[in-house]
Protein backbone atom coordinates (compact mmCIF):
# COMPACT_ATOMS: atom_id res chain seq x y z
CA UNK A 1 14.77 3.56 -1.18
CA UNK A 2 14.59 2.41 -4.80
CA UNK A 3 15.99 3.33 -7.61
CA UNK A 4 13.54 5.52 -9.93
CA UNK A 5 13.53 5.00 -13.94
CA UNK A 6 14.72 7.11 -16.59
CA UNK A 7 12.20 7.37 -19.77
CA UNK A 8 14.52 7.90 -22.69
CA UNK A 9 13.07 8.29 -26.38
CA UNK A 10 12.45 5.47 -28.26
CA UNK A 11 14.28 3.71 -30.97
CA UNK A 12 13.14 4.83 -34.43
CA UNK A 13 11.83 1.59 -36.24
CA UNK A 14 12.66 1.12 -39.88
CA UNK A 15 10.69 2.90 -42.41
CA UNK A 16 7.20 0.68 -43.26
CA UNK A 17 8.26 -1.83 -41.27
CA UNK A 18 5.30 -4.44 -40.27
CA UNK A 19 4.78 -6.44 -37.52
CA UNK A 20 5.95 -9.57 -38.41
CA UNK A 21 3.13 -11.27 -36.19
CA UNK A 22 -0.11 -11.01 -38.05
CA UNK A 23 -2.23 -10.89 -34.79
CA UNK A 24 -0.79 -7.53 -33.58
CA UNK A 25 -2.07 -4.46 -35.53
CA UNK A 26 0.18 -1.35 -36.19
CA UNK A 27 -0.87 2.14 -34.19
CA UNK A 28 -1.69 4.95 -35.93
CA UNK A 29 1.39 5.79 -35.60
CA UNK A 30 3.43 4.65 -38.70
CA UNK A 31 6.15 3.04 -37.53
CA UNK A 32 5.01 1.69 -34.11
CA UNK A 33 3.72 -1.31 -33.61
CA UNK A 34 1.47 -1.90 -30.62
CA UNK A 35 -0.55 -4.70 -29.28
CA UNK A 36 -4.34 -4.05 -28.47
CA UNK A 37 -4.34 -7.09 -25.69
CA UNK A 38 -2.57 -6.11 -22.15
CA UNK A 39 -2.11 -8.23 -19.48
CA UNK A 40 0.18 -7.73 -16.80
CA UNK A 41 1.50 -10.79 -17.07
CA UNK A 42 1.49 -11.61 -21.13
CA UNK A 43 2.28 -9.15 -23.30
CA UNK A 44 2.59 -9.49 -27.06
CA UNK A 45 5.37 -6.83 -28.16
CA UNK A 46 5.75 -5.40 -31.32
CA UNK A 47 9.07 -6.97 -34.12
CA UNK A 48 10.99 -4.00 -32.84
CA UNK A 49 11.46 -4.50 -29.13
CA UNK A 50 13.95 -6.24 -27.02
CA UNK A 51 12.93 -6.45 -23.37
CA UNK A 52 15.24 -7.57 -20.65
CA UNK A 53 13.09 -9.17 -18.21
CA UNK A 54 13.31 -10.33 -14.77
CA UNK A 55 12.66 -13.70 -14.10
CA UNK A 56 9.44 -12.78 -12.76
CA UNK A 57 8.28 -11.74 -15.99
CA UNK A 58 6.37 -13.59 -19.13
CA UNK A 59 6.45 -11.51 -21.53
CA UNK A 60 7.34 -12.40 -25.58
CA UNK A 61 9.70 -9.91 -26.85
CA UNK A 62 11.24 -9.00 -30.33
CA UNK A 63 14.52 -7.44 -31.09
CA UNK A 64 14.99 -3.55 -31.08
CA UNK A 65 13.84 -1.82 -27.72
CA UNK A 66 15.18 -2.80 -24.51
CA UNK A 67 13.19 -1.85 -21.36
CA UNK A 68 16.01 -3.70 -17.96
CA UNK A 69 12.46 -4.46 -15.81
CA UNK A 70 12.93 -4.35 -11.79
CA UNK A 71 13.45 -7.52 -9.42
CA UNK A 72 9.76 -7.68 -9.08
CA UNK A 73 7.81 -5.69 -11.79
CA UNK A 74 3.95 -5.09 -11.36
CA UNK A 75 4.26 -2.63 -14.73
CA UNK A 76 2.52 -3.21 -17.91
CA UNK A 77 4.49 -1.43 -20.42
CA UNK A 78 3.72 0.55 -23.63
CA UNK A 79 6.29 -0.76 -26.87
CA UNK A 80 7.55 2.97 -27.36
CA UNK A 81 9.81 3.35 -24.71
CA UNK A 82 12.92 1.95 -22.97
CA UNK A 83 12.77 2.32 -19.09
CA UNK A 84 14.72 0.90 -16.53
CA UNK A 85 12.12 0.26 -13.47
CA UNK A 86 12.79 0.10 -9.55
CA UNK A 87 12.51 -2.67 -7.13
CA UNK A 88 9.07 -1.77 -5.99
CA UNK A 89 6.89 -0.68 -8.68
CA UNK A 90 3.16 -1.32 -8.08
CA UNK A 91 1.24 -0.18 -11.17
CA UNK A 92 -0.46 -1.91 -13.65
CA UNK A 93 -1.23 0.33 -16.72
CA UNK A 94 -2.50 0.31 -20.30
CA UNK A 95 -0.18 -0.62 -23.09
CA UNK A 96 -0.44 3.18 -24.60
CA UNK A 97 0.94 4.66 -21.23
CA UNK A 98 4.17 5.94 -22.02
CA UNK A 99 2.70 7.95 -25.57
CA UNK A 100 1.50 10.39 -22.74
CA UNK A 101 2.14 13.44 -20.28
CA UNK A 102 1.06 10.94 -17.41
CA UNK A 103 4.71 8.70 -17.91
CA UNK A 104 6.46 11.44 -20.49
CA UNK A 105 8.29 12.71 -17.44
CA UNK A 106 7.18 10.84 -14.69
CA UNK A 107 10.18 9.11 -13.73
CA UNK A 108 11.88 12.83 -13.30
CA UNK A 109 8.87 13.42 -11.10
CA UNK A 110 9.24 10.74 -8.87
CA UNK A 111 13.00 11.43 -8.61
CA UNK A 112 12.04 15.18 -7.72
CA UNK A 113 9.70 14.00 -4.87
CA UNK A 114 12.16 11.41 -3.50
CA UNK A 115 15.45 13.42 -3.29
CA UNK A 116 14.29 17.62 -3.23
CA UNK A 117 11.16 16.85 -1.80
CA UNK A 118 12.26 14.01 0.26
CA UNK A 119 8.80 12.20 0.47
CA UNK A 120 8.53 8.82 2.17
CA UNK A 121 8.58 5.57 -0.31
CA UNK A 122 4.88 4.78 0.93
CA UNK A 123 4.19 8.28 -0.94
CA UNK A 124 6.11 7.57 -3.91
CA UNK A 125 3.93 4.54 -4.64
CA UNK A 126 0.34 6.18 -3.86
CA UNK A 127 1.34 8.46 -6.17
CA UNK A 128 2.23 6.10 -8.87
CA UNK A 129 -0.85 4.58 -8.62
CA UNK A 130 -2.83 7.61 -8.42
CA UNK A 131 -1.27 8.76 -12.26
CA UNK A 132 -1.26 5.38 -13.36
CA UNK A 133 -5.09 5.75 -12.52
CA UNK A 134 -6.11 8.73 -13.79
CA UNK A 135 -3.82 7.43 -17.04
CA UNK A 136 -6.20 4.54 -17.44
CA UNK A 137 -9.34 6.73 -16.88
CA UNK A 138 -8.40 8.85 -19.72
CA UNK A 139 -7.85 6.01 -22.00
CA UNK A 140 -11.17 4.37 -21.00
CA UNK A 141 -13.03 7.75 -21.68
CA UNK A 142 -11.02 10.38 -23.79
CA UNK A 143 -8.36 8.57 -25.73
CA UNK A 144 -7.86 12.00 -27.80
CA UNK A 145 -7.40 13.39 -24.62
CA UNK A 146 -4.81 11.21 -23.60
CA UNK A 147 -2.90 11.03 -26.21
CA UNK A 148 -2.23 14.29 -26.09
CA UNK A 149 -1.72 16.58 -22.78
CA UNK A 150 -2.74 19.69 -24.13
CA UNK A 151 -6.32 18.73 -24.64
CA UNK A 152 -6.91 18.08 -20.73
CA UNK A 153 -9.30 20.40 -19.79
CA UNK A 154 -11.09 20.93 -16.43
CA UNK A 155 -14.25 20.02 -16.98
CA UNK A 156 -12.02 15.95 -17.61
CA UNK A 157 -10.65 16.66 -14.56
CA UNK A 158 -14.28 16.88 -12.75
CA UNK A 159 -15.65 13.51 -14.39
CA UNK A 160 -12.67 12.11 -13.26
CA UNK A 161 -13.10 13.58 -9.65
CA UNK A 162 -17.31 12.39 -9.84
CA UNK A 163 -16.22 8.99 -11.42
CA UNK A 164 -13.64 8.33 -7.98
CA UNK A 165 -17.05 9.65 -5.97
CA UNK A 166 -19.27 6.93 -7.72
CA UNK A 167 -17.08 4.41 -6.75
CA UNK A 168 -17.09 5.20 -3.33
CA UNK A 169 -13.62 5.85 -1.98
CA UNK A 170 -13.57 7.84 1.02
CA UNK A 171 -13.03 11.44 0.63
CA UNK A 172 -9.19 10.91 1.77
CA UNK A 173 -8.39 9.13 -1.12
CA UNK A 174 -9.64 11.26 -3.68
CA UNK A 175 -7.69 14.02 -1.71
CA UNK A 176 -4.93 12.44 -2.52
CA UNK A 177 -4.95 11.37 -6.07
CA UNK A 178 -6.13 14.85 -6.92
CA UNK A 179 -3.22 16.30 -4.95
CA UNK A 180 -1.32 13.73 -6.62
CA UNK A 181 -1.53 15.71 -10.18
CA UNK A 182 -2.24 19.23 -9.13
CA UNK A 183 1.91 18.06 -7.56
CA UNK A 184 2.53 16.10 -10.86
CA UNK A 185 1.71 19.31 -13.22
CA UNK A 186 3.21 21.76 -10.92
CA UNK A 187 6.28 19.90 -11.64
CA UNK A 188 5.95 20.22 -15.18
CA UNK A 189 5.43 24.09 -15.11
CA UNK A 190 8.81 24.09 -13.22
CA UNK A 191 10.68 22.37 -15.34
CA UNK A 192 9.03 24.24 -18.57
CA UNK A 193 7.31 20.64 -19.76
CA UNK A 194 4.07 21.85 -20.26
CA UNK A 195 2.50 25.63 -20.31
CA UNK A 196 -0.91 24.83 -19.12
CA UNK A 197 -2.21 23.27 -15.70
CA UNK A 198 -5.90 22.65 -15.69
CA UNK A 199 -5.94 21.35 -11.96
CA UNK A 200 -5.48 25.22 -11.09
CA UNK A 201 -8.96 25.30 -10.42
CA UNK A 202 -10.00 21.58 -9.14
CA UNK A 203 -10.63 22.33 -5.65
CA UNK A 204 -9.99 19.13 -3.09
CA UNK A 205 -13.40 17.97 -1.89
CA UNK A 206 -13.95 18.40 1.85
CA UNK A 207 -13.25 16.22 4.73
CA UNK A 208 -15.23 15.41 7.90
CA UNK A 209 -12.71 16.05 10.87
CA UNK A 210 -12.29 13.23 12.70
CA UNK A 211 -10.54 13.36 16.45
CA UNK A 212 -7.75 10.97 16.69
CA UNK A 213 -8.20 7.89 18.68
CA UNK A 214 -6.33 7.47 21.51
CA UNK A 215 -6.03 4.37 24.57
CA UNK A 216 -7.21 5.61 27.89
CA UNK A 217 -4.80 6.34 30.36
CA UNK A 218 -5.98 3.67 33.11
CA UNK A 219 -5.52 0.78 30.20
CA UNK A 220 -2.34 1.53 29.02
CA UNK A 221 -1.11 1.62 32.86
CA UNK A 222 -3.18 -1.80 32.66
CA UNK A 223 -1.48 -2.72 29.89
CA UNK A 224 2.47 -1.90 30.52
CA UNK A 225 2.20 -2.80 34.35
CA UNK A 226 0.29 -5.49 34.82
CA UNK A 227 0.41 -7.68 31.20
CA UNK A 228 2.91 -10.27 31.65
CA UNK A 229 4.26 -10.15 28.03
CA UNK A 230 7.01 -12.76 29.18
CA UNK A 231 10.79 -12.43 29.65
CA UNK A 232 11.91 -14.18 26.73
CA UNK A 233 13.03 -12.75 23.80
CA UNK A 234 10.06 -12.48 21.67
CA UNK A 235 8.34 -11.31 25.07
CA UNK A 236 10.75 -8.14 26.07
CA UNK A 237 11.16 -7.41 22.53
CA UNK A 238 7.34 -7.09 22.08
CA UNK A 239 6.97 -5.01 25.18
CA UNK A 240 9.32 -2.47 24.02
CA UNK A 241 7.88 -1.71 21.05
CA UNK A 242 4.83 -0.82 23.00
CA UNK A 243 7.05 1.17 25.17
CA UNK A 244 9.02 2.95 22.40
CA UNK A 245 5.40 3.79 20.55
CA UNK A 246 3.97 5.34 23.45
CA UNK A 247 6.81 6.67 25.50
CA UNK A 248 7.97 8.90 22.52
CA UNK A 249 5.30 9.14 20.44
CA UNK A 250 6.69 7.49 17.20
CA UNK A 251 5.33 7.06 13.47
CA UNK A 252 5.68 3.27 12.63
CA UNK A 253 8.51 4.05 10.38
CA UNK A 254 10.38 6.62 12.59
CA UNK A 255 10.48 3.03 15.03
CA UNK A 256 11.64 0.75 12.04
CA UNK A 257 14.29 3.00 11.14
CA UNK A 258 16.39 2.98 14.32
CA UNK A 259 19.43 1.70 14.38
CA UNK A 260 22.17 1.33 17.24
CA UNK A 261 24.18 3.94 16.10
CA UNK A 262 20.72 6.49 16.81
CA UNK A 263 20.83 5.81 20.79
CA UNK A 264 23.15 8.24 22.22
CA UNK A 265 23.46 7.91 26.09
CA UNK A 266 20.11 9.24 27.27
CA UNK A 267 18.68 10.51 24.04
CA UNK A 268 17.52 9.01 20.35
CA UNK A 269 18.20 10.40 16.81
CA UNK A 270 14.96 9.83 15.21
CA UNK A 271 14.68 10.46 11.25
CA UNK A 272 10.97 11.66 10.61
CA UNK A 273 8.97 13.03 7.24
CA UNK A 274 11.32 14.42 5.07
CA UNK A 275 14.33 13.52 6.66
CA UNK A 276 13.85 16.01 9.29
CA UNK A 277 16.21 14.25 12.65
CA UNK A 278 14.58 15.02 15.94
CA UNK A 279 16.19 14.40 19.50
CA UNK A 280 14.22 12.93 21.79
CA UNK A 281 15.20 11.77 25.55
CA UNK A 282 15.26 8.42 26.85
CA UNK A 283 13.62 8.29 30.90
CA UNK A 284 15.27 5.45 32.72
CA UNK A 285 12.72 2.75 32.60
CA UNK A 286 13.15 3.29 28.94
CA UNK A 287 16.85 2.52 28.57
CA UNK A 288 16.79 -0.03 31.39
CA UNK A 289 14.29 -2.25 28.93
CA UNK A 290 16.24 -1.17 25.97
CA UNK A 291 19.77 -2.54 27.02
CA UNK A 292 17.96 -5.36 28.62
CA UNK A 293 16.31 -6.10 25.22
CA UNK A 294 19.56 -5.78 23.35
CA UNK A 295 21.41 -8.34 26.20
CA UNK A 296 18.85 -10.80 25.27
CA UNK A 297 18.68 -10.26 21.67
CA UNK A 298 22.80 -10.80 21.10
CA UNK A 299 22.16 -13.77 23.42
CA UNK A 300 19.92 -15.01 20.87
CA UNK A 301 21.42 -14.02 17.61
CA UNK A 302 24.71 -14.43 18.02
CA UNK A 303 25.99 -12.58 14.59
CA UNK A 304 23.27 -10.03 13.00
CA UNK A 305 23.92 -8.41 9.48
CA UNK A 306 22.16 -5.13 10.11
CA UNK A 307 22.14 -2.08 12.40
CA UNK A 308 18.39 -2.09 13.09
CA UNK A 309 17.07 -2.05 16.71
CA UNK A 310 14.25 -4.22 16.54
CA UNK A 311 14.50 -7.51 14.77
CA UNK A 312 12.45 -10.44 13.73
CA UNK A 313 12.19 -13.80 15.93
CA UNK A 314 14.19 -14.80 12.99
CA UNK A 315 16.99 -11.78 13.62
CA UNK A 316 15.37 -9.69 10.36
CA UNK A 317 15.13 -6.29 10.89
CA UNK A 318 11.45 -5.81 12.42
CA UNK A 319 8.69 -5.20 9.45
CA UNK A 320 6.13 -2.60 9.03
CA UNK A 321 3.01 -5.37 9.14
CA UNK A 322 4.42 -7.25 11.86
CA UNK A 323 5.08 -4.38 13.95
CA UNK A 324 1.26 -3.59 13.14
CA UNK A 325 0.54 -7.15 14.41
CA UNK A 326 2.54 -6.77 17.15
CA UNK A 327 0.69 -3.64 18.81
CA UNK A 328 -3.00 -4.55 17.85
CA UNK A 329 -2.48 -7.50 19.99
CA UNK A 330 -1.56 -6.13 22.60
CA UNK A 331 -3.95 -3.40 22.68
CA UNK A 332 -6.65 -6.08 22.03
CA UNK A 333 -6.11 -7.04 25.60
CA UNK A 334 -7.27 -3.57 27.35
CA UNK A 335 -9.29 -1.86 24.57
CA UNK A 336 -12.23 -2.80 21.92
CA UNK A 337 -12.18 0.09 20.14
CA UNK A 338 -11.51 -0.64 16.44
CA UNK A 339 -8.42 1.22 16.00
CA UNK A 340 -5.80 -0.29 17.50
CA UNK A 341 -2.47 0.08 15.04
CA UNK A 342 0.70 1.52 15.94
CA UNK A 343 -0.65 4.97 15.31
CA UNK A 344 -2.99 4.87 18.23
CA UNK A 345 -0.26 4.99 20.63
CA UNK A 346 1.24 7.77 18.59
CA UNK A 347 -2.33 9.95 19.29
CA UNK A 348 -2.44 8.56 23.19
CA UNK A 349 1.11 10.14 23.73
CA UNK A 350 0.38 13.21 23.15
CA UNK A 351 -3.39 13.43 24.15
CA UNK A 352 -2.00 12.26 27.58
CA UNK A 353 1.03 14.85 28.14
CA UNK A 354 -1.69 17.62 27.14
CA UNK A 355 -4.33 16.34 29.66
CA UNK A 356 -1.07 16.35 32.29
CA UNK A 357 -0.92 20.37 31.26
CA UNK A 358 2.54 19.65 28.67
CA UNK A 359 2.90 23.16 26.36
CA UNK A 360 1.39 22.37 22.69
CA UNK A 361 4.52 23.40 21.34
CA UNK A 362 7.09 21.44 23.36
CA UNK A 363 4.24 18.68 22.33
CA UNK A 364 4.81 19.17 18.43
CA UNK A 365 8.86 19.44 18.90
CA UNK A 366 8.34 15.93 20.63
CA UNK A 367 6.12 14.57 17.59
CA UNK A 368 8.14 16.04 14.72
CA UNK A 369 5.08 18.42 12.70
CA UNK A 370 6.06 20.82 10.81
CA UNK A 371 3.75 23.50 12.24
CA UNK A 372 1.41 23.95 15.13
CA UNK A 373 -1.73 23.30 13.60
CA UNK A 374 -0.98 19.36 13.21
CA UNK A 375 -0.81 19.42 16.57
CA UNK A 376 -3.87 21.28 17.89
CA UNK A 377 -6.17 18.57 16.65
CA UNK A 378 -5.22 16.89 20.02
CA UNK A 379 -6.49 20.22 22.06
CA UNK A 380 -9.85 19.05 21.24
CA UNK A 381 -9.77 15.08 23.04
CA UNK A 382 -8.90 17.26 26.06
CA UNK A 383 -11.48 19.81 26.23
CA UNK A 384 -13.54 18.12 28.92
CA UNK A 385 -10.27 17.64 31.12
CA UNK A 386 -9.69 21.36 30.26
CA UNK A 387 -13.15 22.00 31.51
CA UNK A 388 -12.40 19.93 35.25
CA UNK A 389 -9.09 21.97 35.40
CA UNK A 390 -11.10 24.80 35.03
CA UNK A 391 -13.67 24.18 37.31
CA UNK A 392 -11.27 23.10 39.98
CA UNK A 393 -8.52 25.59 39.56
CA UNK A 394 -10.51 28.38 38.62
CA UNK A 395 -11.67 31.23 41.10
CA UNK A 396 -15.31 31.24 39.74
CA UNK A 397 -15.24 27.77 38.96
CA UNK A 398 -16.84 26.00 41.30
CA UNK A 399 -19.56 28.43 42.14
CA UNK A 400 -22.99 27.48 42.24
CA UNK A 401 -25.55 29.47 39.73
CA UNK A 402 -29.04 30.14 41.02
CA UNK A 403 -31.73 28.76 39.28
């Protein structure tokens, strides 16, 4: 998990103090300098900064701030603050970010969700973007707005909301970014940052329920017994991530994340949303291909420097998009449906122990949700097998009905 910046205030300029480069205009401010031009990759500072870059960086700097960028910065900066960035920053702003709420405490914010809140770092970054986003919306359309917090009213808030509609991005992503700052201001009411919260009444716009997909149960028999994924390394390794993914019914990351010091005997640690460790057990086919995975795999790499499970042909530790790779191919052989990522197997484990009659709750203990109502969306892929259990175990339910 990366580090998360600290804004700190900015370096007071001396008094009537120009910018020594005649192309760069002052702010209103009176002693700030800003440049009007951004570009993620050239920026034009003002004669009062002093950026320590990464090497990954062109940027021309001057000689009083200091912002220490990340290993691989994607962030356009503002010349008014000093900010040391983590190693996976993703947003690309405008140069009069950091005057606003949107960045004036962000950093504490992301630090809040990371370590009280324990969100995952693919949620850290949506929501980076998301702020970053609605940042550069208010500067596009209400720059009084955005330069100062207090003037965000609701009615922004629902132009913002229409403008995300108009560009048509599905109705889960504007869930998100909204959800995004409604969590972003509640912060700042916590922490006594700000007294008013105009998302209070932005209501999250609704979504069509979709069931999950899952693999029938007669292809992934196909698939497990009678696909000859190979007995090499790459082979055995391959097959047990298909194994691992369906016969426990793990997130993506919950599989990246093992290590050898998680496989106790007959049972797994597993470290799911939040940090929340689950138990799971191991059946005996399971840990048969397991330690005959990890025979082959010490046999091939002779010295590893990591813990982790599952490794690259290149002895890596395995990677979310080749791990996505990995399972659509295989699926690819016994399904056309269009979904096919790791996920699927996920939804087919527990769609299949409910059609075998498995209790809903021992089925969200095995998944890791937080409450039962994640896991009754699977109750309705088995309503039809529901139906034939009915009809065949049920005293009335095979009778005939006159016509």
């Amino acid at each position: 998990m990366f580090s998360l910046p600290k804004v700190v205030q900015p370096l007071a300029p001396p008094e009537k103090k120009q910018a020594q480069h005649p192309h760069i205009p002052t702010s209103p401010h009176p002693h700030i300098t800003t440049p009007q031009h951004h570009n993620i990759h050239n920026i034009t500072t003002s004669p009062h900064q002093n950026i320590a870059t990464s090497k990954h960086r062109h940027i021309k700097t001057s000689p009083l701030h200091n912002i220490a960028t990340s290993k691989h910065p994607h962030f356009t900066t503002s010349p008014h603050h000093n900010i040391a960035t983590s190693q996976h920053r993703h947003i690309t702003t405008s140069p009069h970010l950091l005057k606003t709420l949107i960045l004036q405490h962000f950093a504490d914010f992301l630090k809040y969700l990371q370590h009280e809140k324990r969100y995952s770092e693919h949620t850290l970054r949506a929501y980076e973007s998301d702020l970053a986003q609605f940042n550069e919306f208010l500067t596009q359309n209400y720059p009084d707005q955005q330069a100062d917090q207090t003037q965000i009213k609701l009615r922004h808030l629902r132009v913002w909301v229409a403008d995300l509609s108009n560009q048509q991005l599905n109705t889960t992503s504007i869930r998100r970014k909204i959800a995004a700052l409604k969590s972003y201001y509640k912060f700042l009411l916590k922490k006594q940052l700000t007294t008013t919260n105009p998302t209070t009444a932005l209501y999250l716009p609704q979504t069509a329920k979709h069931l999950p997909t899952f693999v029938e149960e007669p292809k992934m028999d196909l698939l497990l017994d009678k696909v000859d994924f190979g007995d090499d390394f790459t082979g055995i390794r391959n097959k047990l991530i298909v194994e691992l993914l369906y016969g426990l019914g793990l997130r993506s990351g919950e599989l990246l994340k093992i290590e050898h010091q998680h496989l106790q005997n007959d049972k797994i640690k597993i470290t799911g949303k939040g940090s929340k460790e689950r138990i799971l057990p191991i059946l005996p086919y399971l840990q048969k291909l397991i330690d005959q995975y990890i025979d082959i795999r010490n046999a091939t790499f002779a010295v590893l420097t990591h813990n982790h499970l599952l490794v690259t042909d290149k002895g890596d530790p395995m990677y979310a998009r080749m791990l996505h790779r990995i399972v659509t191919q295989h699926l690819a052989i016994v399904t056309t449906q269009k979904k096919r990522s790791p996920h699927v197997l996920r939804h087919t484990f527990a769609t299949h122990l409910l059609d075998k009659g498995a209790d809903l709750n021992a089925i969200k203990s095995l998944l890791g949700h937080s409450n039962l109502s994640a896991t009754q969306i699977y109750t309705h892929n088995s309503v039809e097998r529901l139906k034939n259990v009915y009809n065949q175990a049920h005293p009335k339910g095979d009778e005939e009905v006159d016509k």
